[in-house]
PDB file of N, CA and C in Angstrom:
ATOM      1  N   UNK A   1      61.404 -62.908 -47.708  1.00  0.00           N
ATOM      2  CA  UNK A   1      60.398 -63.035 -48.730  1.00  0.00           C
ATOM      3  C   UNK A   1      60.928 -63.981 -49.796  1.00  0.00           C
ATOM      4  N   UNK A   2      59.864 -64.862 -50.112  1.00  0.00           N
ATOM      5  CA  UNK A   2      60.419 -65.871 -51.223  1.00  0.00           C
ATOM      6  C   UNK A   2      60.336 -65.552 -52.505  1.00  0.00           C
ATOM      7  N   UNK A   3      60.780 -65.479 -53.631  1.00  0.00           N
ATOM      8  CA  UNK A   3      61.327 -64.848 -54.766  1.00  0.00           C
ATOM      9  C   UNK A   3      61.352 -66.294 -55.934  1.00  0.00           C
ATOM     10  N   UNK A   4      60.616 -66.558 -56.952  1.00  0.00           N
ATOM     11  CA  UNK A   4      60.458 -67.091 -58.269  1.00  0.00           C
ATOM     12  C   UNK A   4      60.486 -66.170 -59.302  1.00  0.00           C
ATOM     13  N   UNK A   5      61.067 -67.159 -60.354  1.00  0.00           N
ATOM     14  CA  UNK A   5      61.076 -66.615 -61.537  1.00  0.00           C
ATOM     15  C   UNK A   5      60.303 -67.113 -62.744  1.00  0.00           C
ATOM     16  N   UNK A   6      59.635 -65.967 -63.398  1.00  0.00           N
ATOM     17  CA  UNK A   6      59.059 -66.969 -64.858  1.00  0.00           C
ATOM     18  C   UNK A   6      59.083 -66.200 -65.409  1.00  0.00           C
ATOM     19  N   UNK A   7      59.151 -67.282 -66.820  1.00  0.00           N
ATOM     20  CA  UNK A   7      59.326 -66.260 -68.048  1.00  0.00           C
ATOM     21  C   UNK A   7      58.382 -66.031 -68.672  1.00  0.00           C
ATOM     22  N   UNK A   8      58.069 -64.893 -69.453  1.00  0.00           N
ATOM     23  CA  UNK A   8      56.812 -63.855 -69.306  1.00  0.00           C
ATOM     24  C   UNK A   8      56.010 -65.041 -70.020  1.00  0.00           C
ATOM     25  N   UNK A   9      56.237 -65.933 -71.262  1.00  0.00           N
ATOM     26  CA  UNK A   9      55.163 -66.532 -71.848  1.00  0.00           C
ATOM     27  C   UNK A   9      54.393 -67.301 -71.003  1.00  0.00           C
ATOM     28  N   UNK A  10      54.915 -67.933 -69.620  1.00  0.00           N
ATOM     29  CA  UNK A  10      55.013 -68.707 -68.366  1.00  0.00           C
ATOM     30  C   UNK A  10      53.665 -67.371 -67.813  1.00  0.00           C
ATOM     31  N   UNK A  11      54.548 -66.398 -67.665  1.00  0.00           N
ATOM     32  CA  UNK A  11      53.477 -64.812 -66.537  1.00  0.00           C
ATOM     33  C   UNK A  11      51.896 -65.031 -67.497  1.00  0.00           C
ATOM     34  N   UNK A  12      52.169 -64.524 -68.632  1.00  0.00           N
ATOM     35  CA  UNK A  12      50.784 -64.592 -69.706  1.00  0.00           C
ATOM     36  C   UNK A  12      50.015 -65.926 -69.088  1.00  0.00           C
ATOM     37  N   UNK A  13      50.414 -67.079 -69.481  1.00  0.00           N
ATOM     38  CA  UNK A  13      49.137 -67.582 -69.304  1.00  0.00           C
ATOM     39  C   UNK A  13      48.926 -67.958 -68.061  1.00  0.00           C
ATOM     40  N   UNK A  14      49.789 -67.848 -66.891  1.00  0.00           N
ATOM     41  CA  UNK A  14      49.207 -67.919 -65.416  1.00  0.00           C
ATOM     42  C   UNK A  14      49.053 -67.236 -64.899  1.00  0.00           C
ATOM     43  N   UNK A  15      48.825 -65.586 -65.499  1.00  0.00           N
ATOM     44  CA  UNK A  15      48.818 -64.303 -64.411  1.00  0.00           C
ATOM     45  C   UNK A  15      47.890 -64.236 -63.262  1.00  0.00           C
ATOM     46  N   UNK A  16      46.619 -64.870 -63.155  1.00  0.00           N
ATOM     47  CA  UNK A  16      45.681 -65.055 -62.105  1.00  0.00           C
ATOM     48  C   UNK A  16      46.493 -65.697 -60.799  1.00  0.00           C
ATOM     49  N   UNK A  17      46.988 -66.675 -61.465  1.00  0.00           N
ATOM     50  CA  UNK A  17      47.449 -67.614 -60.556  1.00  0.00           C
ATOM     51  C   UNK A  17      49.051 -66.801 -59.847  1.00  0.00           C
ATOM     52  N   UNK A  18      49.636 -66.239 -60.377  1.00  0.00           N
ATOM     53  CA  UNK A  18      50.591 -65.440 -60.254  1.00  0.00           C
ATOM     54  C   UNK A  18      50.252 -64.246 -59.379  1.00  0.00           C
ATOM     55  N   UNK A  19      49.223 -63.552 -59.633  1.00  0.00           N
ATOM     56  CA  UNK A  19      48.761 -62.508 -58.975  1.00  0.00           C
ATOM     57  C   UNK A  19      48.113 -63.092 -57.663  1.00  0.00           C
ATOM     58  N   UNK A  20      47.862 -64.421 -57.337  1.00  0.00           N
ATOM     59  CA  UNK A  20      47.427 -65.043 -56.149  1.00  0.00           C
ATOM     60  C   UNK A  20      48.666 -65.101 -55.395  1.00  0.00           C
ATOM     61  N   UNK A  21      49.523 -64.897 -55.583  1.00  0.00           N
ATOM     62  CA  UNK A  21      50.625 -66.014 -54.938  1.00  0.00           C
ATOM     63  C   UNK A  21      51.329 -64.716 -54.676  1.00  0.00           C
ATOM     64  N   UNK A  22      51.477 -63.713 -55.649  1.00  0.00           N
ATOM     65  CA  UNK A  22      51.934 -61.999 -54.950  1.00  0.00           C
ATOM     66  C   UNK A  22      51.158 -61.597 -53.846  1.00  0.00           C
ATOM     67  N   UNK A  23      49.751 -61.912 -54.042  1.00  0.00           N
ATOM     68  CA  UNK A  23      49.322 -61.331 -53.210  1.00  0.00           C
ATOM     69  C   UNK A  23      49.591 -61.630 -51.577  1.00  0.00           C
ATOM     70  N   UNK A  24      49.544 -63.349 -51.957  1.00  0.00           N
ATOM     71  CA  UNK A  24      49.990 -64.130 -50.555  1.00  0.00           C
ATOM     72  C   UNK A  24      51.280 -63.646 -49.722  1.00  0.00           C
ATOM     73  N   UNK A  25      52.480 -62.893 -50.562  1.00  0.00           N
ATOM     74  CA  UNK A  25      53.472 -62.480 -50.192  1.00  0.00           C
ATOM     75  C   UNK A  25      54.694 -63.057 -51.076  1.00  0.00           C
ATOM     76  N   UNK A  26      54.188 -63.747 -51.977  1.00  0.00           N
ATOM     77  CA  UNK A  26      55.500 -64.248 -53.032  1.00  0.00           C
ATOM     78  C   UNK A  26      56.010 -62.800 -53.896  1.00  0.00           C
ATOM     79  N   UNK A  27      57.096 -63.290 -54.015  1.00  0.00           N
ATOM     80  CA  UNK A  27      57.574 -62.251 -54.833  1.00  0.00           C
ATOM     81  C   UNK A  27      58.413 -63.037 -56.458  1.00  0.00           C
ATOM     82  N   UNK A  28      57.845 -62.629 -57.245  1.00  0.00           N
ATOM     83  CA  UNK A  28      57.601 -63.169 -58.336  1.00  0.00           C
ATOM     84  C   UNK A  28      58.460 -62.290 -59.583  1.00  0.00           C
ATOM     85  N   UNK A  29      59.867 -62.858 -60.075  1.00  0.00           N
ATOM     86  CA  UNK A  29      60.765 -62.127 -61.308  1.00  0.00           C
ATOM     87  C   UNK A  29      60.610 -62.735 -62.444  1.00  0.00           C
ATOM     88  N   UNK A  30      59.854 -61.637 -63.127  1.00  0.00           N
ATOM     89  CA  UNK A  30      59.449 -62.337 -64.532  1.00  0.00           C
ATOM     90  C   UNK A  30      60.665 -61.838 -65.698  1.00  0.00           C
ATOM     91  N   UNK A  31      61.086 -62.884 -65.997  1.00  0.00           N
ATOM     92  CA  UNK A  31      62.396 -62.900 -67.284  1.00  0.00           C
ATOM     93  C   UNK A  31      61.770 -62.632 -68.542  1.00  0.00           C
ATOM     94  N   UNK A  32      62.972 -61.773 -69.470  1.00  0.00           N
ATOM     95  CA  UNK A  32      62.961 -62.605 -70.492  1.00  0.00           C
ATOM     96  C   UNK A  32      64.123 -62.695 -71.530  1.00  0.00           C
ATOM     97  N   UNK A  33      64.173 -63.661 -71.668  1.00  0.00           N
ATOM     98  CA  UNK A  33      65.022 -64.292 -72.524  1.00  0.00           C
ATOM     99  C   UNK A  33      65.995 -65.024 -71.461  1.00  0.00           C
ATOM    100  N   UNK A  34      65.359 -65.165 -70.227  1.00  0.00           N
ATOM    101  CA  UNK A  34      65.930 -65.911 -69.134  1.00  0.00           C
ATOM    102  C   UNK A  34      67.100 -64.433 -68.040  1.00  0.00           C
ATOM    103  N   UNK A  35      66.656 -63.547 -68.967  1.00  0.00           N
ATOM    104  CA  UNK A  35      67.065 -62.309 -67.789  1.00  0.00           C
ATOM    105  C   UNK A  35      65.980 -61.521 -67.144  1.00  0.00           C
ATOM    106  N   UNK A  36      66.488 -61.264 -65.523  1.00  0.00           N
ATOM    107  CA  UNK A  36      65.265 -60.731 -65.179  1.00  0.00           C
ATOM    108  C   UNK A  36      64.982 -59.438 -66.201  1.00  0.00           C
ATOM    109  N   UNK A  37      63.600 -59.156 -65.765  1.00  0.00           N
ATOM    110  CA  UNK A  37      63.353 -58.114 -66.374  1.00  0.00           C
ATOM    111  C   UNK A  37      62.341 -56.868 -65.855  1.00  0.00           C
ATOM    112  N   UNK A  38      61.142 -58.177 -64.715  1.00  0.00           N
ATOM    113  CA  UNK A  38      60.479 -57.185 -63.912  1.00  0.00           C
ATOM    114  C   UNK A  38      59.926 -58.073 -62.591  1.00  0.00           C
ATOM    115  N   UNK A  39      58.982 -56.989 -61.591  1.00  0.00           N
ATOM    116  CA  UNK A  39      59.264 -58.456 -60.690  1.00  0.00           C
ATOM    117  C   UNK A  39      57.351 -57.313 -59.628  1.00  0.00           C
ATOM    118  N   UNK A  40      56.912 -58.721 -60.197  1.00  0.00           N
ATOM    119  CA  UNK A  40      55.866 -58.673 -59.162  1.00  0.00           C
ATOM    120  C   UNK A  40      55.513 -59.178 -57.753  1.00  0.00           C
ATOM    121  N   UNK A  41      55.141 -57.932 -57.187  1.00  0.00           N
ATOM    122  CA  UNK A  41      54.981 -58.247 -55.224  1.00  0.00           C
ATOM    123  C   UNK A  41      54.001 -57.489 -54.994  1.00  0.00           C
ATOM    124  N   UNK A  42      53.584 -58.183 -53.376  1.00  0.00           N
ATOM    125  CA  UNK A  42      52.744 -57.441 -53.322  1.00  0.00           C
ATOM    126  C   UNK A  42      52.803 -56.264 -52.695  1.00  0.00           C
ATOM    127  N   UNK A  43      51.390 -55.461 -52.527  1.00  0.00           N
ATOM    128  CA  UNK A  43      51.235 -54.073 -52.154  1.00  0.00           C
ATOM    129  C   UNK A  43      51.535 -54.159 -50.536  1.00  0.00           C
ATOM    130  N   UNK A  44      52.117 -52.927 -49.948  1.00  0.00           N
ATOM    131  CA  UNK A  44      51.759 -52.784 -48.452  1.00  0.00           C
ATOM    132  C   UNK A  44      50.049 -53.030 -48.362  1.00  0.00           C
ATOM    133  N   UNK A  45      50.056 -54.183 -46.935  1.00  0.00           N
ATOM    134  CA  UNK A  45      48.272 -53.833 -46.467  1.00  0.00           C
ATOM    135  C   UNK A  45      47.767 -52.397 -46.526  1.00  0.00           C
ATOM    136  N   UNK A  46      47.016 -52.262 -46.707  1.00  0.00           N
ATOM    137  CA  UNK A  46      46.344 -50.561 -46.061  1.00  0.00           C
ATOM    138  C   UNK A  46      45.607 -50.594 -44.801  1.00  0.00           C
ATOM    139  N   UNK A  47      46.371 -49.469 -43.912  1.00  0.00           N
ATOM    140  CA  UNK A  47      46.069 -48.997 -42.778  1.00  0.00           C
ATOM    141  C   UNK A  47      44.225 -49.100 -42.381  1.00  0.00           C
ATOM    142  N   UNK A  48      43.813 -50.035 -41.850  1.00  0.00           N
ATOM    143  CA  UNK A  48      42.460 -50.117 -41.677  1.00  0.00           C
ATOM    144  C   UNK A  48      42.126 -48.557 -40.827  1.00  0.00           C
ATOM    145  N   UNK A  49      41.136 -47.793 -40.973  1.00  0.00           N
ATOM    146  CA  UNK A  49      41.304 -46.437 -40.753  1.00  0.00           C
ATOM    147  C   UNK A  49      39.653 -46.422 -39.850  1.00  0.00           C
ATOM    148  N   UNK A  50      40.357 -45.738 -38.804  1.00  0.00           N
ATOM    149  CA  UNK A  50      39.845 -45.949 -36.884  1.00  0.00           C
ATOM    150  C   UNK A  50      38.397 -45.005 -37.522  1.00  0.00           C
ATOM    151  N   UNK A  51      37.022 -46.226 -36.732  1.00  0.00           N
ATOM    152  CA  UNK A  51      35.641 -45.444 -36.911  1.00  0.00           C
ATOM    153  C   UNK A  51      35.435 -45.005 -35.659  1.00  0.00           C
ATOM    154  N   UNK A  52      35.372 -44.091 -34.448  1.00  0.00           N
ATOM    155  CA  UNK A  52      35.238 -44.455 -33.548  1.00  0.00           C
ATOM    156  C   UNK A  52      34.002 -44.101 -33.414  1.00  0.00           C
ATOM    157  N   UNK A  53      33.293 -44.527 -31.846  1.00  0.00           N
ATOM    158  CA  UNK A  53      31.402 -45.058 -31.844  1.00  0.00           C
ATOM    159  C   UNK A  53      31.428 -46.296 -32.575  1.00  0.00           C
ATOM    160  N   UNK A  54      32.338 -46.951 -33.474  1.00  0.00           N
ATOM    161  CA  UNK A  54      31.352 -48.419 -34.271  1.00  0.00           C
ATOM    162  C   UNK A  54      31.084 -49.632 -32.956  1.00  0.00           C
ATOM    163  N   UNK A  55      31.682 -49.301 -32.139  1.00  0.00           N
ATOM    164  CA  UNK A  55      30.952 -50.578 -31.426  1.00  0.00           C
ATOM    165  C   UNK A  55      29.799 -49.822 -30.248  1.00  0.00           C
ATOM    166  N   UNK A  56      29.419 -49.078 -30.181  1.00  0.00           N
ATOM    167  CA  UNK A  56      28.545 -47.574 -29.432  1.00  0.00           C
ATOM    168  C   UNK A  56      27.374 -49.415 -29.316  1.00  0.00           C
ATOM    169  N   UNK A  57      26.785 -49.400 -28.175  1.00  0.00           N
ATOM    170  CA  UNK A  57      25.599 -50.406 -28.172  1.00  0.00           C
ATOM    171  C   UNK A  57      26.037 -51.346 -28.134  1.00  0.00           C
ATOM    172  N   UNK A  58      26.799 -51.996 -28.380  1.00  0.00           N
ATOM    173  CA  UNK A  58      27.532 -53.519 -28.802  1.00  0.00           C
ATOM    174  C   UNK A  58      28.696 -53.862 -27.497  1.00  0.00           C
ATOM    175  N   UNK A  59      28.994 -52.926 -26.445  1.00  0.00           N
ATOM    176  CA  UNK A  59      29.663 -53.286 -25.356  1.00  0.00           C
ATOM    177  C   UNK A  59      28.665 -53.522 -23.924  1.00  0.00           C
ATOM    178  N   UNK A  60      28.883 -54.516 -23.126  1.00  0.00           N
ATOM    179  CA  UNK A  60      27.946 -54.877 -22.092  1.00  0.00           C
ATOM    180  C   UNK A  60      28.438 -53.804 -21.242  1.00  0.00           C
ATOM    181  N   UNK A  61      27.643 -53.259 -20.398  1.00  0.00           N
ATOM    182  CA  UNK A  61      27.426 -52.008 -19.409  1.00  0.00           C
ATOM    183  C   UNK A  61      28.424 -52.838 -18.167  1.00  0.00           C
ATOM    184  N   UNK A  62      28.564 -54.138 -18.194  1.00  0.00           N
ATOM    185  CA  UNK A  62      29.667 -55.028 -17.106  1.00  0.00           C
ATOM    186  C   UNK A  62      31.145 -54.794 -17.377  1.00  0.00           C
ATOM    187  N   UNK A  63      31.063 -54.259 -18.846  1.00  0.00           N
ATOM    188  CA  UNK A  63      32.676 -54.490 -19.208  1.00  0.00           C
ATOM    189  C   UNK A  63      33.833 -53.012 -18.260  1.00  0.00           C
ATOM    190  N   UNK A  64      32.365 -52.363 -17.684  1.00  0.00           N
ATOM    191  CA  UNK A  64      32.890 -51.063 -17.182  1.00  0.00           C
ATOM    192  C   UNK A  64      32.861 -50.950 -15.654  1.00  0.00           C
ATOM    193  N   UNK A  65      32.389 -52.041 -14.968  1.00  0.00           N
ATOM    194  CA  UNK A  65      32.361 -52.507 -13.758  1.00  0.00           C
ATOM    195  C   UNK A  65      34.053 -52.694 -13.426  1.00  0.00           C
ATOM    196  N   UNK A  66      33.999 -52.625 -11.976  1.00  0.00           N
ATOM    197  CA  UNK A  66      35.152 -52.292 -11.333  1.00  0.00           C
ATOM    198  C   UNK A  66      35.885 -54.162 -11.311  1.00  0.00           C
ATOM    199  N   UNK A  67      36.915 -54.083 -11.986  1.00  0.00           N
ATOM    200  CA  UNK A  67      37.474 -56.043 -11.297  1.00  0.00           C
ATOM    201  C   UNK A  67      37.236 -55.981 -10.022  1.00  0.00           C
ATOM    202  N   UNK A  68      37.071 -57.413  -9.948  1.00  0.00           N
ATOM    203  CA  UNK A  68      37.024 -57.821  -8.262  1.00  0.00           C
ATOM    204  C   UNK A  68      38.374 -57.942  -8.280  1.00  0.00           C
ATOM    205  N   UNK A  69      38.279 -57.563  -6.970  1.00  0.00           N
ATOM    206  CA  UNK A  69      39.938 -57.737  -5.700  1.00  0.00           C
ATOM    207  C   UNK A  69      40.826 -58.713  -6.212  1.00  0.00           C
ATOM    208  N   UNK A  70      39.985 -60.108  -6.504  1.00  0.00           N
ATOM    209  CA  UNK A  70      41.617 -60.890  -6.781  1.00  0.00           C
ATOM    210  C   UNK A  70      41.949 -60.551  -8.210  1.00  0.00           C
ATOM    211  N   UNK A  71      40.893 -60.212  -9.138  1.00  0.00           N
ATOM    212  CA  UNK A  71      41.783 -59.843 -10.101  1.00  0.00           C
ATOM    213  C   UNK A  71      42.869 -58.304 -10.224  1.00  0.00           C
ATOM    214  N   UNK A  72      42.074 -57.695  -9.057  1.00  0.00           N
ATOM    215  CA  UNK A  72      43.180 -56.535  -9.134  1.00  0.00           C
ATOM    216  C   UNK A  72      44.112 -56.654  -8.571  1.00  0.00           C
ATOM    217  N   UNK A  73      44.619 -57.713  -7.837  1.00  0.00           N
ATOM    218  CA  UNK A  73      46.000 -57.941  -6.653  1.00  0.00           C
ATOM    219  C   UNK A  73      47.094 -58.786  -8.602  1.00  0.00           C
ATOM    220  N   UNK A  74      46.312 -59.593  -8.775  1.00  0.00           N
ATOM    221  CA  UNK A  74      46.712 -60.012 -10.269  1.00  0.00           C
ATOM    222  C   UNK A  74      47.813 -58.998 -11.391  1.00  0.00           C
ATOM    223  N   UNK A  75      46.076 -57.775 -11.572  1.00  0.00           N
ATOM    224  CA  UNK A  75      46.656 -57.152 -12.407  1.00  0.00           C
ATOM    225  C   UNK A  75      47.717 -55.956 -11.768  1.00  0.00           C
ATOM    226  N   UNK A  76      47.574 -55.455 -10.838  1.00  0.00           N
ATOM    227  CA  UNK A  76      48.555 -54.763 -10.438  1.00  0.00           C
ATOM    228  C   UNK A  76      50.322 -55.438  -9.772  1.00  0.00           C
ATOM    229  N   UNK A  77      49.731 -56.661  -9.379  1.00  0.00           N
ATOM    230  CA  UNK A  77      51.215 -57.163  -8.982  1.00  0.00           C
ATOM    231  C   UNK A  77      51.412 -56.696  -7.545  1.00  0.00           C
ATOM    232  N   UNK A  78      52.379 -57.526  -6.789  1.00  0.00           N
ATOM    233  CA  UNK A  78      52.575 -57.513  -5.719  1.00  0.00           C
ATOM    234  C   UNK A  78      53.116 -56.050  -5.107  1.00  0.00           C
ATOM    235  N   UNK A  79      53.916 -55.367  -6.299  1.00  0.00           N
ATOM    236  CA  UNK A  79      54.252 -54.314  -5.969  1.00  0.00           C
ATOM    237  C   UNK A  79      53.780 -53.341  -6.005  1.00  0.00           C
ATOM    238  N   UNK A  80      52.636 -53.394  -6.667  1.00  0.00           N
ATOM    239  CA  UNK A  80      51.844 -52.163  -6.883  1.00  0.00           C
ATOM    240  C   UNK A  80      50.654 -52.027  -5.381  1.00  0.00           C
ATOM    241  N   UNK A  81      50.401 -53.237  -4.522  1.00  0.00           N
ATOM    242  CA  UNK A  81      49.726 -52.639  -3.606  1.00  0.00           C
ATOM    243  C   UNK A  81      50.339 -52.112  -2.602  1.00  0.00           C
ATOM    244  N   UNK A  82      49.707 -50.865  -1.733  1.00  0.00           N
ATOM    245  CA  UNK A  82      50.496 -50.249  -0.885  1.00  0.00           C
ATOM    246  C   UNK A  82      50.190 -50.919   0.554  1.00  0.00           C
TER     247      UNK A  82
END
């Protein structure tokens, strides 16, 4: 993770722009008096949280059809036929 420093009068008037660039994954040590002092990053993503049925209607009735033969010699591999 890449890591800058500014000093807070620097943080004040670019915090938008600062808070863009945490968010992107910068990690950002704001000084002062040229010592660190605090340090903005960003948040863990949040866990997108499982709907299940949301695609219910929205899958073709084919996607449940059996592969044809050459794709199953494919997906199983030479060793898997008996």
């Amino acid at each position: 993770m890449m890591s800058t420093a500014v000093n807070v009068h620097d943080a004040k008037t670019h915090f938008s722009r600062l808070l863009d660039r945490a968010h992107a994954g910068e990690e950002i040590v704001l000084a002062k008096a040229g010592k660190p002092y605090a340090r903005l990053m960003p948040l863990e993503a949040p866990v997108p949280q499982r709907r299940p049925g949301r695609l219910k209607g929205k899958v073709d009735a084919v996607f449940f059809d059996p592969l044809p033969e050459a794709d199953m010699v494919l997906w199983e591999g030479a060793e898997g036929r008996v």
